[in-house]
PDB file of N, CA and C in Angstrom:
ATOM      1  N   UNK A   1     -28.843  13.065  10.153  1.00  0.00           N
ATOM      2  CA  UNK A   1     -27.944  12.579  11.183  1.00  0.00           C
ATOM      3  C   UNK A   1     -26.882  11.679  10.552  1.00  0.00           C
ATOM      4  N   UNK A   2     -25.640  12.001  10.615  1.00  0.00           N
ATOM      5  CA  UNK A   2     -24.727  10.861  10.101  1.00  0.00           C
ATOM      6  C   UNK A   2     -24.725   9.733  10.773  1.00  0.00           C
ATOM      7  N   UNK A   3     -24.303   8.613  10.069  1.00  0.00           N
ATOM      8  CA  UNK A   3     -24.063   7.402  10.683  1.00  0.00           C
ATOM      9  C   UNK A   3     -22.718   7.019  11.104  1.00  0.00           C
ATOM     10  N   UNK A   4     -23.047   6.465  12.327  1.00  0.00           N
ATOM     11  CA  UNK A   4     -21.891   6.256  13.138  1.00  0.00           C
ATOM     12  C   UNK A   4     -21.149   4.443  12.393  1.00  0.00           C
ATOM     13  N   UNK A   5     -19.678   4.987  12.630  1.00  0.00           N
ATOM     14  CA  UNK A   5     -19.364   4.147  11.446  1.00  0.00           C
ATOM     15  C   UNK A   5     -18.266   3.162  13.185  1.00  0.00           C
ATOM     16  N   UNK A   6     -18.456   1.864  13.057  1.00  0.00           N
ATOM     17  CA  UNK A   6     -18.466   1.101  14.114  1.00  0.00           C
ATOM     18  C   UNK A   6     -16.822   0.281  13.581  1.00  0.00           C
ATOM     19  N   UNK A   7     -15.660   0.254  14.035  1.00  0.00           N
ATOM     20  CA  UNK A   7     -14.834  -0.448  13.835  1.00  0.00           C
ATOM     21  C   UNK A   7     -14.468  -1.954  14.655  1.00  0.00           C
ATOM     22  N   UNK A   8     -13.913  -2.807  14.323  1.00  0.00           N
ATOM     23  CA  UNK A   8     -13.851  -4.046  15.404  1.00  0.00           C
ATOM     24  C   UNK A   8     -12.416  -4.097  15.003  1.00  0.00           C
ATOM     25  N   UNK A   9     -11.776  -4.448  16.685  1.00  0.00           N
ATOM     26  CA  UNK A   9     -10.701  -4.457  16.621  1.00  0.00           C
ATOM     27  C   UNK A   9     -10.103  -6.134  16.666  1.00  0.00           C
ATOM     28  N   UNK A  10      -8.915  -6.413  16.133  1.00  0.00           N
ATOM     29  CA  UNK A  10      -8.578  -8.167  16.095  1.00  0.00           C
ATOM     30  C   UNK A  10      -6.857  -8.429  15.776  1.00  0.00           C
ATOM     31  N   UNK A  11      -6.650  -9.112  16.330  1.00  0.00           N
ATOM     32  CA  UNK A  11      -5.067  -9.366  16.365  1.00  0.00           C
ATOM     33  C   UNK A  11      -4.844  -9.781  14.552  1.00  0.00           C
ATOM     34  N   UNK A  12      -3.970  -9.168  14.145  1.00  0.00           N
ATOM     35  CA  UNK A  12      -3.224 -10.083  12.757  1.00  0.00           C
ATOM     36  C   UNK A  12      -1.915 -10.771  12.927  1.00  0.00           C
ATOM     37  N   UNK A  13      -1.720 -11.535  12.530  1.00  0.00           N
ATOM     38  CA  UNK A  13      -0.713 -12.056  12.459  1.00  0.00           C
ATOM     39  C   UNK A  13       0.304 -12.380  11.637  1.00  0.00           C
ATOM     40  N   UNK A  14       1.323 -11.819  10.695  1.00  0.00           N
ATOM     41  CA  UNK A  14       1.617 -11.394   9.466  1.00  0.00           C
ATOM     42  C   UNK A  14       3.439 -11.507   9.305  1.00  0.00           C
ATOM     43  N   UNK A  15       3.577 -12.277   8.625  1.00  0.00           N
ATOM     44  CA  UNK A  15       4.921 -12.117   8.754  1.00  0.00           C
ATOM     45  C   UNK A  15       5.980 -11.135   7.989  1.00  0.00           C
ATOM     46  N   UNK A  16       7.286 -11.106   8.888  1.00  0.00           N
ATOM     47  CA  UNK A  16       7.847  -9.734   9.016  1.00  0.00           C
ATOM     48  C   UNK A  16       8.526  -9.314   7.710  1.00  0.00           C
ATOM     49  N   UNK A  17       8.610 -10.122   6.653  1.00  0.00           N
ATOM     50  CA  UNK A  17       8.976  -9.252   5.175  1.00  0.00           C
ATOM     51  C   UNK A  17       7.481  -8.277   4.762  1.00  0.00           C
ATOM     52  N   UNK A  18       6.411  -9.611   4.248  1.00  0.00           N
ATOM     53  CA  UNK A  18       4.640  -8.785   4.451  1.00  0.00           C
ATOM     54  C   UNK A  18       4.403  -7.279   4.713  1.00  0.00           C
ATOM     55  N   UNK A  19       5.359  -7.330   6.440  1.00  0.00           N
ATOM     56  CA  UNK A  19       4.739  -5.783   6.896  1.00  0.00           C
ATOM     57  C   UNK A  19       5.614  -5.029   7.058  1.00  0.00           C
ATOM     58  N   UNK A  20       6.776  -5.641   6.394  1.00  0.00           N
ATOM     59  CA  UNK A  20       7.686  -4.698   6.165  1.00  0.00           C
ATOM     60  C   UNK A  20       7.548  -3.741   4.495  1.00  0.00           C
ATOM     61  N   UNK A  21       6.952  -4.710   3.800  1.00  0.00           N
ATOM     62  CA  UNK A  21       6.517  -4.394   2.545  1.00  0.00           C
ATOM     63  C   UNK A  21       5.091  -3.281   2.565  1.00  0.00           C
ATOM     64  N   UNK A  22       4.238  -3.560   3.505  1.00  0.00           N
ATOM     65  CA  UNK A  22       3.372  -2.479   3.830  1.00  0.00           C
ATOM     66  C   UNK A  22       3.544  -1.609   4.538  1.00  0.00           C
ATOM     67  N   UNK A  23       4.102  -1.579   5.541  1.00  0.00           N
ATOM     68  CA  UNK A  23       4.634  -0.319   6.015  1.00  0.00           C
ATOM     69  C   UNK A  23       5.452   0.420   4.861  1.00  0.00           C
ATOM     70  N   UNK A  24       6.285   0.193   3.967  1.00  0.00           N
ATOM     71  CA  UNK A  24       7.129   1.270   3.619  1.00  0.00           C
ATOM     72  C   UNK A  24       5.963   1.495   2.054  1.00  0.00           C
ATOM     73  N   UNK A  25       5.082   0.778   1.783  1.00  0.00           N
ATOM     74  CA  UNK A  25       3.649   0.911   1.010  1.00  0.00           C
ATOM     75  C   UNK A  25       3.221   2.330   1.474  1.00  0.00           C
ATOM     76  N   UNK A  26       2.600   2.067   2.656  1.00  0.00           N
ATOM     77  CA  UNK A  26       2.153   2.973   3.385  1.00  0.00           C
ATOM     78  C   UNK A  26       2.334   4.158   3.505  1.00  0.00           C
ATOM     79  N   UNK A  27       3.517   4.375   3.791  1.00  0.00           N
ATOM     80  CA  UNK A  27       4.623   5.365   3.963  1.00  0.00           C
ATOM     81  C   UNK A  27       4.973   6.179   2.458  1.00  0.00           C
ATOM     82  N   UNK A  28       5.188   5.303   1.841  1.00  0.00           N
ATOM     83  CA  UNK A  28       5.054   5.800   0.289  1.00  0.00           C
ATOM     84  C   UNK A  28       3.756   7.099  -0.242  1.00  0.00           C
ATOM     85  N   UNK A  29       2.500   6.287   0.783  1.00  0.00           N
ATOM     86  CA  UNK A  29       1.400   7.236   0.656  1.00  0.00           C
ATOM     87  C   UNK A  29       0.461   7.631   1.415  1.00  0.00           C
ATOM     88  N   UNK A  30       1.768   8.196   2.196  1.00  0.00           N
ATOM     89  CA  UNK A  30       1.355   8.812   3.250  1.00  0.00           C
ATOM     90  C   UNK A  30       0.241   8.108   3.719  1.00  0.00           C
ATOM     91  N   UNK A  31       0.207   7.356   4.473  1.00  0.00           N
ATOM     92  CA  UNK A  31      -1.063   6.407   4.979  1.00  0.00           C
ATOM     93  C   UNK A  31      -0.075   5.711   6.207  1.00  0.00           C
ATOM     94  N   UNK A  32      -1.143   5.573   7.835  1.00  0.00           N
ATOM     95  CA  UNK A  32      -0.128   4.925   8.246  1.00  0.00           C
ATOM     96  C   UNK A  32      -0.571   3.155   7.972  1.00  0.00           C
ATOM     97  N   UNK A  33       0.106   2.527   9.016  1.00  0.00           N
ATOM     98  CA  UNK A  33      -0.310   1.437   8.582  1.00  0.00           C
ATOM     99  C   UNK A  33      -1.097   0.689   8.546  1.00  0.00           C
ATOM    100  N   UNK A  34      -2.037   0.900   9.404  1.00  0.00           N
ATOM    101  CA  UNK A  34      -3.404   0.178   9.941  1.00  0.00           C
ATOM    102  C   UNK A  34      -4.242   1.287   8.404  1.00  0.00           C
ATOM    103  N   UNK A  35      -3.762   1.870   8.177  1.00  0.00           N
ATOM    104  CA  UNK A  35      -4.810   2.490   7.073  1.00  0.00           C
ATOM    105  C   UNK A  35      -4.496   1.737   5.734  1.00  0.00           C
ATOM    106  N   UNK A  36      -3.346   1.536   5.340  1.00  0.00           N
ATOM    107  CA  UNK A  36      -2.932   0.917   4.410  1.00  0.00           C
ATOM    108  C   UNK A  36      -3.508  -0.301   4.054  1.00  0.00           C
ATOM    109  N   UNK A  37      -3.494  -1.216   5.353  1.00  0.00           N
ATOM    110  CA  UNK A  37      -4.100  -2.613   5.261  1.00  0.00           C
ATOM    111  C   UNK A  37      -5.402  -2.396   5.355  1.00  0.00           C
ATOM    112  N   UNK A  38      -6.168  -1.531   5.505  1.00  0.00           N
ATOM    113  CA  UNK A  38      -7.604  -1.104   5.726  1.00  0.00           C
ATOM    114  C   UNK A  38      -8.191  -0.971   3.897  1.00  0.00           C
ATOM    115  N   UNK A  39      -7.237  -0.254   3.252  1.00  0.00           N
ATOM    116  CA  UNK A  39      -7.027   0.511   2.210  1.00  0.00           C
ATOM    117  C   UNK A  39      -6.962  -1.101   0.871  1.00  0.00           C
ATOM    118  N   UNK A  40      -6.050  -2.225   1.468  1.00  0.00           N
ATOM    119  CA  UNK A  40      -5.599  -3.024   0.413  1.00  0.00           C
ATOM    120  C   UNK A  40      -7.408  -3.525   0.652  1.00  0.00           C
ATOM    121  N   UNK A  41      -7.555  -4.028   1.728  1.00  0.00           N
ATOM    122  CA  UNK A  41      -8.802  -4.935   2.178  1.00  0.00           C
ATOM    123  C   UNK A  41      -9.790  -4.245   1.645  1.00  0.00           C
ATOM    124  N   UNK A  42     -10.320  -3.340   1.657  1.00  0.00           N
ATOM    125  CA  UNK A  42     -11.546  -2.230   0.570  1.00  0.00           C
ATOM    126  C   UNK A  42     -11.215  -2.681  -0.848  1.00  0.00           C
ATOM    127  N   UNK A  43      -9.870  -2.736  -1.303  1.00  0.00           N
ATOM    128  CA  UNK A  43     -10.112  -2.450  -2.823  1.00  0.00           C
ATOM    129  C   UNK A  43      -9.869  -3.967  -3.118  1.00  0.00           C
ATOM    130  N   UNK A  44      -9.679  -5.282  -2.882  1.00  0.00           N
ATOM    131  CA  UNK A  44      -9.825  -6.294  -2.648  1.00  0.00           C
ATOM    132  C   UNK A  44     -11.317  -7.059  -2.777  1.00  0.00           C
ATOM    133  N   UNK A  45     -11.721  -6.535  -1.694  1.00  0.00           N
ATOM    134  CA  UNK A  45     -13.248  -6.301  -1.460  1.00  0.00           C
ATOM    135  C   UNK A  45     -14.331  -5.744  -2.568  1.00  0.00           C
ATOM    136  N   UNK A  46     -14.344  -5.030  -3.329  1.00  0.00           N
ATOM    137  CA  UNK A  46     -14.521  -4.320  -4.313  1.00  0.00           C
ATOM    138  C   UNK A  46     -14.828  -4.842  -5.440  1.00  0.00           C
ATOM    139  N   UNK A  47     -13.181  -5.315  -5.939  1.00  0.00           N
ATOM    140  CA  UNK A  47     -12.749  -5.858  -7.056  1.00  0.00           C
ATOM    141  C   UNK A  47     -13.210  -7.155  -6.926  1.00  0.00           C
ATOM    142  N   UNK A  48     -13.884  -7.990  -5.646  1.00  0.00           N
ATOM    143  CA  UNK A  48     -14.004  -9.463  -6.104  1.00  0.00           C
ATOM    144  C   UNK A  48     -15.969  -9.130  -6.039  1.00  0.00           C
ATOM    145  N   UNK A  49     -16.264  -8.195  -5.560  1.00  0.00           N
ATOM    146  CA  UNK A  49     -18.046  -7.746  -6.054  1.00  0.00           C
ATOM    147  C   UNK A  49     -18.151  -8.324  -3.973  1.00  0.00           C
ATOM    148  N   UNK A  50     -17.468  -8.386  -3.423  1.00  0.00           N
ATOM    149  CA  UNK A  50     -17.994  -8.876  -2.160  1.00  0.00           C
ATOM    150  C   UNK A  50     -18.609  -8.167  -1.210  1.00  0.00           C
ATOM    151  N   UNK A  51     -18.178  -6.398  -1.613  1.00  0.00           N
ATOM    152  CA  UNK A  51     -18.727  -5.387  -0.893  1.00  0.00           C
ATOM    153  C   UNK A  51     -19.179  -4.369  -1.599  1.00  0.00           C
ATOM    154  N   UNK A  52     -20.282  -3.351  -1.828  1.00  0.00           N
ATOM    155  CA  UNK A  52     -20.492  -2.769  -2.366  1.00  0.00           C
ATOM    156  C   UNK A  52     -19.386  -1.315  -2.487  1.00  0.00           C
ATOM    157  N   UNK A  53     -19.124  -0.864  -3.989  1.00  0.00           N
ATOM    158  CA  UNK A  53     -18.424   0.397  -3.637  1.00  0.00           C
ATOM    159  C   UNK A  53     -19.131   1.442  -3.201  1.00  0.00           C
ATOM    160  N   UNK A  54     -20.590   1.643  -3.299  1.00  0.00           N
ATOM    161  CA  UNK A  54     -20.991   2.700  -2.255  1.00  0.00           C
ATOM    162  C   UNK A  54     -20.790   2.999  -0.626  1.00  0.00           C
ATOM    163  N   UNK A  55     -20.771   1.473  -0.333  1.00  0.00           N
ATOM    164  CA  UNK A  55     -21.168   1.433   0.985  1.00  0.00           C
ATOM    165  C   UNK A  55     -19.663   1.741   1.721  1.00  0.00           C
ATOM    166  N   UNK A  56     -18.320   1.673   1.440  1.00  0.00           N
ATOM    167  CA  UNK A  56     -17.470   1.956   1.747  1.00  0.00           C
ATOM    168  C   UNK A  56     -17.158   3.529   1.930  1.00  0.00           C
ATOM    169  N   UNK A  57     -17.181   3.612   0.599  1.00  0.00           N
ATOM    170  CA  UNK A  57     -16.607   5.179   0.239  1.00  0.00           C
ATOM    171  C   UNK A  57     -17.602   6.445   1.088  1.00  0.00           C
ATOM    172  N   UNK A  58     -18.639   5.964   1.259  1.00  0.00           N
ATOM    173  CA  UNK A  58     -19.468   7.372   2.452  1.00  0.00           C
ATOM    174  C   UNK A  58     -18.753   7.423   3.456  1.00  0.00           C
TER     175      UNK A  58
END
């Protein structure tokens, strides 16, 4: 049975050079933007040992 993968949703608050810089990030690769910032926060996560890389990537 796969596991159901549970998202939580939450306001950011980010100022407008920031997401102007990720959006056209994004866009660059092919990602929209809520994936992008999903995308920096994983490999962030990762790189400081705070989350496992298995547990993401399934």
């Amino acid at each position: 049975m796969a596991k159901e993968i549970k998202n939580k949703s939450f306001v950011l608050r980010i100022d407008t050079d920031t997401m102007n810089a990720i959006e056209k990030w994004a866009a660059d690769e092919f990602r929209s933007t809520n994936g992008q910032i999903l995308y920096i926060l994983d490999q962030a996560l990762k790189k400081n040992g705070r989350i496992s890389r298995k547990k993401l990537s399934q």
